[in-house]
Each structure stands twice: as structure tokens, then as C-alpha cells.
C-alpha atoms as a PDB file:
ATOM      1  CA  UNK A   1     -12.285  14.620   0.276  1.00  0.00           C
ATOM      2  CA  UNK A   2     -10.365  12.332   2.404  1.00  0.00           C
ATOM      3  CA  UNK A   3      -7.840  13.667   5.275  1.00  0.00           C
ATOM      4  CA  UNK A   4      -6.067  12.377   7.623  1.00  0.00           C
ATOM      5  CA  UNK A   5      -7.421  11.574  11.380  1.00  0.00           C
ATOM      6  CA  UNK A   6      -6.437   9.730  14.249  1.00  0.00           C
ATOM      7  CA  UNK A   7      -9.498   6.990  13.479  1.00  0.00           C
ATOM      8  CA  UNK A   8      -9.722   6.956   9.627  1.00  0.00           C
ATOM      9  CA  UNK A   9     -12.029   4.205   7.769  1.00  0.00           C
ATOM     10  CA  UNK A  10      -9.346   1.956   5.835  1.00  0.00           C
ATOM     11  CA  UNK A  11     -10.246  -0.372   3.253  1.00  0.00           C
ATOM     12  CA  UNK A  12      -7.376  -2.910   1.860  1.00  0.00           C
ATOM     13  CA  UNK A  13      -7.888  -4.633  -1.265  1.00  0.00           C
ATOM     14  CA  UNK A  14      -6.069  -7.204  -1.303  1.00  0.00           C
ATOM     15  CA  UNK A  15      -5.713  -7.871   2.740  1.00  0.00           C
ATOM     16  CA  UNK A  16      -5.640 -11.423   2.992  1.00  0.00           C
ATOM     17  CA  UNK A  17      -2.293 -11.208   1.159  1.00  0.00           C
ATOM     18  CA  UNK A  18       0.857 -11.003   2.860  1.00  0.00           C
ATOM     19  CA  UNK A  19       1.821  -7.285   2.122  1.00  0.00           C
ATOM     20  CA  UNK A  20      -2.176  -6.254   2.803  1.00  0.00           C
ATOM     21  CA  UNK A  21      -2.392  -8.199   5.896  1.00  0.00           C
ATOM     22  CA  UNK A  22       0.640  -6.022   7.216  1.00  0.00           C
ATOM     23  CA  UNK A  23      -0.988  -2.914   6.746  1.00  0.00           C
ATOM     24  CA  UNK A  24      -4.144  -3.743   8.140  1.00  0.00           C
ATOM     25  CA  UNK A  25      -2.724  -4.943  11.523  1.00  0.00           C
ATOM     26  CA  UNK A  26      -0.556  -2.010  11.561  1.00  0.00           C
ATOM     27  CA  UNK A  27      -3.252   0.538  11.240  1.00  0.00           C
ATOM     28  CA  UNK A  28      -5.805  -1.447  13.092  1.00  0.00           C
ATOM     29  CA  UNK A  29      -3.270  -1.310  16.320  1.00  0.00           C
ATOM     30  CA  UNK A  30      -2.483   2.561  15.561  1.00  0.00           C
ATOM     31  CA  UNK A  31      -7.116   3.476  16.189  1.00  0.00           C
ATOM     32  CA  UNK A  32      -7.591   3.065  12.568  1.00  0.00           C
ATOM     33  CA  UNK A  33     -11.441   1.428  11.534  1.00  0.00           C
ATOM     34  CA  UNK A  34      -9.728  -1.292   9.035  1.00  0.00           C
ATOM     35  CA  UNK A  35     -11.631  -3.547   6.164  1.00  0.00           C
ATOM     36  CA  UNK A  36      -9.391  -6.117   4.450  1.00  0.00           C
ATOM     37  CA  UNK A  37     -11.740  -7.211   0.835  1.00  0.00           C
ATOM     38  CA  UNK A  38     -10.661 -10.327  -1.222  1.00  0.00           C
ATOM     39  CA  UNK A  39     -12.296 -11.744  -3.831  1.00  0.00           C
ATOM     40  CA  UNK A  40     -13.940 -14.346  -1.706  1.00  0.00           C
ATOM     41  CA  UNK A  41     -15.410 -12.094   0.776  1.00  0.00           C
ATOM     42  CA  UNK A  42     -16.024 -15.298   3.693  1.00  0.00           C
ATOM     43  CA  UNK A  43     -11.986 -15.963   3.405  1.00  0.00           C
ATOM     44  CA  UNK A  44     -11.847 -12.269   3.496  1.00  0.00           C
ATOM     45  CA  UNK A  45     -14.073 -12.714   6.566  1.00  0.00           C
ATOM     46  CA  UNK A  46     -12.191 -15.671   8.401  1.00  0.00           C
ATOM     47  CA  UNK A  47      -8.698 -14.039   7.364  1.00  0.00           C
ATOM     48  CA  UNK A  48     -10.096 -10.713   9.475  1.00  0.00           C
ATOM     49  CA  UNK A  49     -10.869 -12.949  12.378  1.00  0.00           C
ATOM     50  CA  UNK A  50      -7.304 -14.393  12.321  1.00  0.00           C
ATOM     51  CA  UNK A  51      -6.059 -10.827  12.102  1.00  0.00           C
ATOM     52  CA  UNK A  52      -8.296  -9.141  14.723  1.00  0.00           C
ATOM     53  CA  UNK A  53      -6.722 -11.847  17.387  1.00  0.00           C
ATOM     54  CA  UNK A  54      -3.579 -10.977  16.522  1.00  0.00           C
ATOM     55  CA  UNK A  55      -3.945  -6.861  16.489  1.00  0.00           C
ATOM     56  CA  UNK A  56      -6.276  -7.144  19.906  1.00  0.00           C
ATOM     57  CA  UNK A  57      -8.549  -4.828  17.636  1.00  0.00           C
ATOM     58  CA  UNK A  58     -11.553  -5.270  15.307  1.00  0.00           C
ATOM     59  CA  UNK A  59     -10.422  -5.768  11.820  1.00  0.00           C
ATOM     60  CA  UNK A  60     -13.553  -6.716   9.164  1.00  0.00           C
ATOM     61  CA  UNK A  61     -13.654  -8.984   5.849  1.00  0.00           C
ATOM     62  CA  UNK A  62     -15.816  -8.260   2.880  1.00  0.00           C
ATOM     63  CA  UNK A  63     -15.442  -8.888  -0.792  1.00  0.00           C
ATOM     64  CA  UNK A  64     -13.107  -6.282  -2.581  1.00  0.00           C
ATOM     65  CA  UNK A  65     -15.884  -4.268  -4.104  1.00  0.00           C
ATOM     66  CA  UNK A  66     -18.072  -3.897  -0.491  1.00  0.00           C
ATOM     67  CA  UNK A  67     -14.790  -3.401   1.219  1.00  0.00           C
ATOM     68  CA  UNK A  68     -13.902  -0.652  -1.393  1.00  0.00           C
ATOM     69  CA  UNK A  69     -17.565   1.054  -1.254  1.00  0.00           C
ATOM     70  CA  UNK A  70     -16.757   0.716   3.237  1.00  0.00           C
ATOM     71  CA  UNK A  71     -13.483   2.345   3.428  1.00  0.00           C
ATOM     72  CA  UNK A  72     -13.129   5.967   2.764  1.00  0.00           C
ATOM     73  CA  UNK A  73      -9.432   5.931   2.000  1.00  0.00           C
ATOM     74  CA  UNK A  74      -8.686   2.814  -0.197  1.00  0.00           C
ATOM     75  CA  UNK A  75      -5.365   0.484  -0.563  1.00  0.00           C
ATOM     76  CA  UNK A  76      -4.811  -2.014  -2.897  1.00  0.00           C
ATOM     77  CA  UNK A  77      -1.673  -4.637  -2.529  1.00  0.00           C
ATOM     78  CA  UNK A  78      -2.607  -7.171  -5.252  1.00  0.00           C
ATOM     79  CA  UNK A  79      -0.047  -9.475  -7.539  1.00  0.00           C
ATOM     80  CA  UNK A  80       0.276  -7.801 -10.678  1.00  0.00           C
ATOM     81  CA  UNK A  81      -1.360 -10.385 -12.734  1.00  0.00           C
ATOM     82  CA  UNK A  82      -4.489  -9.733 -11.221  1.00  0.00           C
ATOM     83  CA  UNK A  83      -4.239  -6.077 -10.993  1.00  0.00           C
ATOM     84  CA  UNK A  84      -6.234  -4.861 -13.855  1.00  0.00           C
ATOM     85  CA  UNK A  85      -8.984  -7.178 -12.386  1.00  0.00           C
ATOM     86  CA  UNK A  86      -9.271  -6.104  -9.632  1.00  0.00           C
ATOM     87  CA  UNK A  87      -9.250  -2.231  -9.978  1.00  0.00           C
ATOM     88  CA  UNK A  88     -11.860  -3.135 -12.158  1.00  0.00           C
ATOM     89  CA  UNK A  89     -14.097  -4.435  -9.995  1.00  0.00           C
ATOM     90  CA  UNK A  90     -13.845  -2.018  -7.311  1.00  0.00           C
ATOM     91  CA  UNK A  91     -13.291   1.759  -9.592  1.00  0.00           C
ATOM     92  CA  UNK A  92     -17.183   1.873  -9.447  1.00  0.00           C
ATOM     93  CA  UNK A  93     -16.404   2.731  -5.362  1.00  0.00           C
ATOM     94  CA  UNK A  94     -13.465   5.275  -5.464  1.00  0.00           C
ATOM     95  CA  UNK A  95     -14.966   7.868  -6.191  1.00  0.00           C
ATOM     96  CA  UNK A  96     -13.458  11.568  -4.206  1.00  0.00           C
ATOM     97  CA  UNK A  97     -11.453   9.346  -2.419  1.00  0.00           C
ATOM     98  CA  UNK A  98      -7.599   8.288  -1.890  1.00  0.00           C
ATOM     99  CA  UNK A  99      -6.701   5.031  -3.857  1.00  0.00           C
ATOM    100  CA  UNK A 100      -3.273   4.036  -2.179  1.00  0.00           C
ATOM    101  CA  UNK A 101      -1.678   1.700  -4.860  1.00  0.00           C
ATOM    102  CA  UNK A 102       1.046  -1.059  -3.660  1.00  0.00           C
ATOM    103  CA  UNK A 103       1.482  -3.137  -6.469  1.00  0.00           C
ATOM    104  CA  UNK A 104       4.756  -3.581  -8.210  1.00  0.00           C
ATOM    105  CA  UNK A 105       4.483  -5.036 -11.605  1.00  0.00           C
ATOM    106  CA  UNK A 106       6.555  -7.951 -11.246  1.00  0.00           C
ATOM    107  CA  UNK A 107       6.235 -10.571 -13.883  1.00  0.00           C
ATOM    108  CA  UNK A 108       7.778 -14.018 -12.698  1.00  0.00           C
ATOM    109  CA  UNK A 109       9.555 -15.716 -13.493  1.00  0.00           C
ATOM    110  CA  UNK A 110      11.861 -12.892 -14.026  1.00  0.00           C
ATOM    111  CA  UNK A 111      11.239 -11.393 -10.846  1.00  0.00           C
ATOM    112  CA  UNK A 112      14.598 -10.189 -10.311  1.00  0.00           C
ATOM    113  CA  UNK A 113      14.703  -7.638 -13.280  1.00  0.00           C
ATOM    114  CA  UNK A 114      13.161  -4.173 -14.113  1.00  0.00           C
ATOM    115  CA  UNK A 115      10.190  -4.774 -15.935  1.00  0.00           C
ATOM    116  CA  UNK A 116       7.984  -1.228 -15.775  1.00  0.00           C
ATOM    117  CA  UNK A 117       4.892  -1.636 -17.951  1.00  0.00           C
ATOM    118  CA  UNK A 118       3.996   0.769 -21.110  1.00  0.00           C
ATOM    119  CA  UNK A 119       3.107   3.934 -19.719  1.00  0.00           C
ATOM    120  CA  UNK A 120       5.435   4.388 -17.560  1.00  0.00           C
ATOM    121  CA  UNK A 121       4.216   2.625 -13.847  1.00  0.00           C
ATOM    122  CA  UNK A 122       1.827   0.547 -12.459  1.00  0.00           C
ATOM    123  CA  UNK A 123       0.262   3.921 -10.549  1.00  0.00           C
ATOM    124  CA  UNK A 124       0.625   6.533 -13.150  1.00  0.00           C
ATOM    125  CA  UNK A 125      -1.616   4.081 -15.459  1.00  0.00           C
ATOM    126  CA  UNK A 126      -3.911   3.717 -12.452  1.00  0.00           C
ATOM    127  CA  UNK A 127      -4.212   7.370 -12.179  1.00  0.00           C
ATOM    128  CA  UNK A 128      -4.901   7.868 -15.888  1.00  0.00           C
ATOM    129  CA  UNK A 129      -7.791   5.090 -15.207  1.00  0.00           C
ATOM    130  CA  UNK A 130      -9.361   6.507 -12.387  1.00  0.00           C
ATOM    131  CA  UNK A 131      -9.326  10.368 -13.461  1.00  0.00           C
ATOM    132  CA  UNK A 132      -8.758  13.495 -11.144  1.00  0.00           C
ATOM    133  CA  UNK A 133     -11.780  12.661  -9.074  1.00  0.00           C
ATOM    134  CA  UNK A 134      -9.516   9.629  -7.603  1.00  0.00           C
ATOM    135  CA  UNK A 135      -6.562  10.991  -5.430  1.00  0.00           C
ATOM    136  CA  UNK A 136      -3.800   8.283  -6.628  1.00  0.00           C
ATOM    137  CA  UNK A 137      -0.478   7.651  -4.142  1.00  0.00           C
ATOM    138  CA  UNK A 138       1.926   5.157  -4.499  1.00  0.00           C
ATOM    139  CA  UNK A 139       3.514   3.806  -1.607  1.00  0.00           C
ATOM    140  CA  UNK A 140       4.994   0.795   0.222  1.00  0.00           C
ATOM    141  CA  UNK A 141       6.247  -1.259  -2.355  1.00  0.00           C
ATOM    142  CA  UNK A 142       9.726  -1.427  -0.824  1.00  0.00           C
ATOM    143  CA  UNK A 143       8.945  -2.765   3.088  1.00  0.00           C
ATOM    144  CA  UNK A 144       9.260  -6.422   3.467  1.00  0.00           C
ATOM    145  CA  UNK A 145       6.029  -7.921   4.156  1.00  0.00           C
ATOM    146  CA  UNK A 146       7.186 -10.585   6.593  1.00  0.00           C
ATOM    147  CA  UNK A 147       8.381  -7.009   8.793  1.00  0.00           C
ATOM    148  CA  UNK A 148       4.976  -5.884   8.573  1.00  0.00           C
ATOM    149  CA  UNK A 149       3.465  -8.417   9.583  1.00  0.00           C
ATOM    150  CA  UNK A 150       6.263  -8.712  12.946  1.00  0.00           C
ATOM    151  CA  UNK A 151       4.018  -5.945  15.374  1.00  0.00           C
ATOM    152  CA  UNK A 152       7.170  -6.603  17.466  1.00  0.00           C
ATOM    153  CA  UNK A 153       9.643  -5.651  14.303  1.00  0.00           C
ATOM    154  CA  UNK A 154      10.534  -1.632  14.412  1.00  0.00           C
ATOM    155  CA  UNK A 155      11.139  -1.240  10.500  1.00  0.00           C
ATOM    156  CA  UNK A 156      14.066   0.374   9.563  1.00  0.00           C
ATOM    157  CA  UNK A 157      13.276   0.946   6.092  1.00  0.00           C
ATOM    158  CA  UNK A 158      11.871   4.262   4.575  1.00  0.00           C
ATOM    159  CA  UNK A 159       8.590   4.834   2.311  1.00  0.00           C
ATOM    160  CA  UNK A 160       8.775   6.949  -1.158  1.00  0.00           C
ATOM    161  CA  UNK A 161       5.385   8.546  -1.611  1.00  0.00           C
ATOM    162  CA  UNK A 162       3.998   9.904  -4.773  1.00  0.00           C
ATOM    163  CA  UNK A 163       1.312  11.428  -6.015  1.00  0.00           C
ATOM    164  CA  UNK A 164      -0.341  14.316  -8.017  1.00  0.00           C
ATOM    165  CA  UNK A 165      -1.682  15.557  -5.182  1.00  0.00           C
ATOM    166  CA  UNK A 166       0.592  17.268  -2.154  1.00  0.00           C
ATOM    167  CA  UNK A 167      -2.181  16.702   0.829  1.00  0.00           C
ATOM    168  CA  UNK A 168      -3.172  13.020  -0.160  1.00  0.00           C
ATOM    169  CA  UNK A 169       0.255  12.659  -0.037  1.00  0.00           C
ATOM    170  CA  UNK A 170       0.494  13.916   2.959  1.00  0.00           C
ATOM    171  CA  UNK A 171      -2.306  11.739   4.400  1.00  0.00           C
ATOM    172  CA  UNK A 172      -0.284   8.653   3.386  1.00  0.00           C
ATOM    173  CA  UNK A 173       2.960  10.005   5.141  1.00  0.00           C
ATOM    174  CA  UNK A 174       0.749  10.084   8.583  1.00  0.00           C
ATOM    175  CA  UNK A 175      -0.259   6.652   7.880  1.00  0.00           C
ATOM    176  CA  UNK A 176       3.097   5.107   7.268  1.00  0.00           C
ATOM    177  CA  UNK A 177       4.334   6.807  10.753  1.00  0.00           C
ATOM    178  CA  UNK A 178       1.154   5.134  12.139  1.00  0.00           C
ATOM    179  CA  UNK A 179       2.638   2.007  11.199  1.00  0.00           C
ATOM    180  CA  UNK A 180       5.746   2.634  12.217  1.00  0.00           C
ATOM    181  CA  UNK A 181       7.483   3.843   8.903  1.00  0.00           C
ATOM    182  CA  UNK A 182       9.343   7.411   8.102  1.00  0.00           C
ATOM    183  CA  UNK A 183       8.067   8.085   4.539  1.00  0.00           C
ATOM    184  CA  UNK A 184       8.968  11.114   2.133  1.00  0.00           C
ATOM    185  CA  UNK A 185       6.944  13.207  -0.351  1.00  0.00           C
ATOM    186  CA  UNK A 186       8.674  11.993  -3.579  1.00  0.00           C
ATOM    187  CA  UNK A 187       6.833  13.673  -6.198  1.00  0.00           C
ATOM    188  CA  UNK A 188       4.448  13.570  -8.559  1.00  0.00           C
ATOM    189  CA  UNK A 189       2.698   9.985  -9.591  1.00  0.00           C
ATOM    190  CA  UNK A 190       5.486   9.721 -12.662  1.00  0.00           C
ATOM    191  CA  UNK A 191       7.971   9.290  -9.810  1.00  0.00           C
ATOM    192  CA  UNK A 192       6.170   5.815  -8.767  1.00  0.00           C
ATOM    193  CA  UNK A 193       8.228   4.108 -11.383  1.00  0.00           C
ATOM    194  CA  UNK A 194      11.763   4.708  -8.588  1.00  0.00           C
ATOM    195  CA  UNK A 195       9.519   2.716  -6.389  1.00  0.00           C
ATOM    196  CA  UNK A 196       8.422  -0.168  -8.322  1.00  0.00           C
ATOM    197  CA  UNK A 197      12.022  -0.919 -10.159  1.00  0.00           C
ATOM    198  CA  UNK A 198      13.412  -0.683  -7.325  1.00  0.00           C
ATOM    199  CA  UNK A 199      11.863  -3.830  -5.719  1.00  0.00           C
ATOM    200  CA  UNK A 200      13.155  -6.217  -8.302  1.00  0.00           C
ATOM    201  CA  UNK A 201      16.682  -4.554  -7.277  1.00  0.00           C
ATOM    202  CA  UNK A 202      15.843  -5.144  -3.721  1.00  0.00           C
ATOM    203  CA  UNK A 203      14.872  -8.629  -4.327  1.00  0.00           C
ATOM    204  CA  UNK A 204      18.154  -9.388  -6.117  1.00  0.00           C
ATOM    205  CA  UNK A 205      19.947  -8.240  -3.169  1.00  0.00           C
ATOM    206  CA  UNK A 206      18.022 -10.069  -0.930  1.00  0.00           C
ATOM    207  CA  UNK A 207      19.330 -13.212  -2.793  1.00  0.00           C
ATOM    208  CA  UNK A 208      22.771 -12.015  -3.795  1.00  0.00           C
ATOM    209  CA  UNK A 209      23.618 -11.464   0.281  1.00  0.00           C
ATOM    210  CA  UNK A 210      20.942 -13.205   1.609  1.00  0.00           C
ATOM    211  CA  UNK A 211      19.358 -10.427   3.486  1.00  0.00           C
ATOM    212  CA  UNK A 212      15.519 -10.917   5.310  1.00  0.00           C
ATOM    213  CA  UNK A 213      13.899  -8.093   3.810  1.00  0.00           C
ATOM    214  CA  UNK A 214      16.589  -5.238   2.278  1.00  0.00           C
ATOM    215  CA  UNK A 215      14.986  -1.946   2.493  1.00  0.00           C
ATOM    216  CA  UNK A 216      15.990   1.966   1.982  1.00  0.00           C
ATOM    217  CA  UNK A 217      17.301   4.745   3.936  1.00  0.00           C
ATOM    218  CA  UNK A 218      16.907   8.767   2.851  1.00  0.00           C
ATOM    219  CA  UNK A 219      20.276  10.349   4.569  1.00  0.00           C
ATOM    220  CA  UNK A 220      19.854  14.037   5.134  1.00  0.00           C
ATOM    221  CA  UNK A 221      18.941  16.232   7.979  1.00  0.00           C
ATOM    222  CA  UNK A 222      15.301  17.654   6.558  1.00  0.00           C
ATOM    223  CA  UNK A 223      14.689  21.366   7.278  1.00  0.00           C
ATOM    224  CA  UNK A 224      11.262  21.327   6.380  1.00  0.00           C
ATOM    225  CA  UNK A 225       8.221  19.152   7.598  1.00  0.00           C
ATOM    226  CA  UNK A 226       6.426  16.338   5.782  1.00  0.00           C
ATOM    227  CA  UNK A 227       3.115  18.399   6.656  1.00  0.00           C
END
């Protein structure tokens, strides 16, 4: 199984995307051993390259299913349309390990509205897919990708993490602070579906008042660790 250390082996499905790309350069400046995939694997290669300037750290490019059988905790920050594909192509290599899903089901042009598919949410689905040998978490569907993707930006914007199980979750939690994020155990993998509406309602206010990248806050003063 898959815990968290200083120098874990990342994969990111999906990394030559905006949202993806964040991550990677994120964790590849925190010691993290990063893999973006794509489904070309030489953009994935020549998008790395780009990246790895940019970090001042190695960051590799393979095709989503070798960059999925590299990394030995796995995210995946794909458009919805191409989801189903793509978890497809790399389930085969997830096997006893963490599957970190980003993907809100947004379905243009109606971006804008609540639109949750049957079953509940994009990750419970995925979970249900994958089986209890796959440690599902959803997380990071609410930060702004142009924010990420700003290694001079301190993001002001909290992470909701879910998942079945309390130490993967845990393991995600580190990584977000590693990228310079405050996330929260929210609960079991149903909970993912507060997470995914809630973009759409962040992207309307982004347009209603014009915002760059609205995000959340938890208020509170916790009396318990995220350990």
C-alpha cells in the first residue's frame, strides 16, 4: 500500500492539461519523483521538458498507461468527456495503489449548472469501477488551475478530500500542504459529489463578479489533527 513520504513516485494522468500541469510542478518543487502521461506520450514528453524548466526539477512524460504502471500513487485531471477513456486505459496499472480523481463532470455547454452523473459522482462511480483493491480520493476540483500553475501564487483556497479510506486520505492531505493547500478529511467517497457541484457554482461566480479563480474557505478553529 501506498503512504505518504517526503519523495513519493507521482504519476498524473492527464498532466499536460492545465489543472495536471499544476500539480505536477507543485509536487515536483516540494522532492516529489513526478510523471505527467497523456495520450500522446512524446507531447507528454516535450510538455515535461517545458515543465521541468520551469520547476528547476526533473519532471518525466510517458503515455497515460506507462505513466500509470511508473507512479505508485496515481492522479487523474482529465475533461469529463474523455474520462471513461481514459480510466480505461490505465485501470490495468492501479492496482494496491491510490487513484487521486480530479475530474468534475462538467458537460458544456452548460458549464455553469449542477450536472452530477447517475450514481451519484464522478469518484464514487470510479470507486465502484476500480474495486477495494484501488484506494479512491477525490480532491482538487475546486483550486483554480491558472493559481496552480503561479509557483509564486500562495493559494488561499481550501481542498475537500474524500474517500473510503481514512489513511489514503490522509496521504492526499500531506500532498495538498506540499503544494501549498490546507485540505480537510471530508468523508467518505459519496461526499465527492459537494466537490464536483460545487465547481459549476464556483464558475458562475467567477462570471457573475468577475473573480480570477473563486475558491473555499473551512472557518473553525480544528481541535484535532488531519493525521
Amino acid at each position: 500500500m501506498t503512504e505518504y513520504s517526503e519523495k513519493m513516485n507521482i504519476a498524473i494522468i492527464g498532466g499536460t492539461g492545465a489543472l495536471g500541469s499544476g500539480l505536477a510542478l507543485r509536487w515536483a518543487r516540494a522532492g516529489h519523483s513526478v510523471t505527467i502521461g497523456s495520450r500522446d506520450g512524446d507531447r507528454a514528453a516535450q510538455i515535461a521538458t517545458e515543465l521541468s524548466a520551469k520547476a528547476g526539477v526533473p519532471i518525466a512524460g510517458l503515455d497515460n498507461a506507462n505513466a500509470a504502471a511508473a507512479g505508485d500513487l496515481v492522479a487523474m485531471a482529465v475533461p469529463y468527456a474523455s474520462h471513461a477513456a481514459t480510466l480505461a486505459s490505465v485501470k490495468p496499472n492501479l492496482s494496491g495503489k491510490i487513484f487521486v480523481d480530479v475530474t468534475v463532470p462538467l458537460m458544456p455547454p452548460k458549464v455553469r449548472t449542477v450536472q452530477l452523473p447517475e450514481g451519484g459522482s464522478v469518484a464514487k462511480n470510479v470507486q465502484t469501477e476500480l474495486g477495494e483493491d484501488v484506494r479512491v480520493v477525490s480532491a482538487f476540483q475546486n483550486v483554480a488551475a491558472t493559481h496552480l500553475n503561479d509557483l509564486d501564487h500562495s493559494i488561499d483556497c481550501d481542498v475537500f478530500v474524500c474517500g473510503n479510506d481514512k489513511a489514503a486520505r490522509g496521504t492526499v492531505i500531506k500532498l495538498a500542504e506540499d503544494a501549498d493547500m490546507k485540505a480537510w478529511h471530508a468523508g467518505r467517497i459519496d461526499n465527492s459529489a459537494v466537490a464536483e457541484a460545487l465547481t459549476s457554482v464556483l464558475i458562475f461566480i467567477n462570471g457573475t463578479y468577475k473573480i480570477d479563480g473563486a475558491g473555499i474557505k473551512i472557518l473553525g478553529d480544528p481541535q484535532i489533527s488531519n493525521d
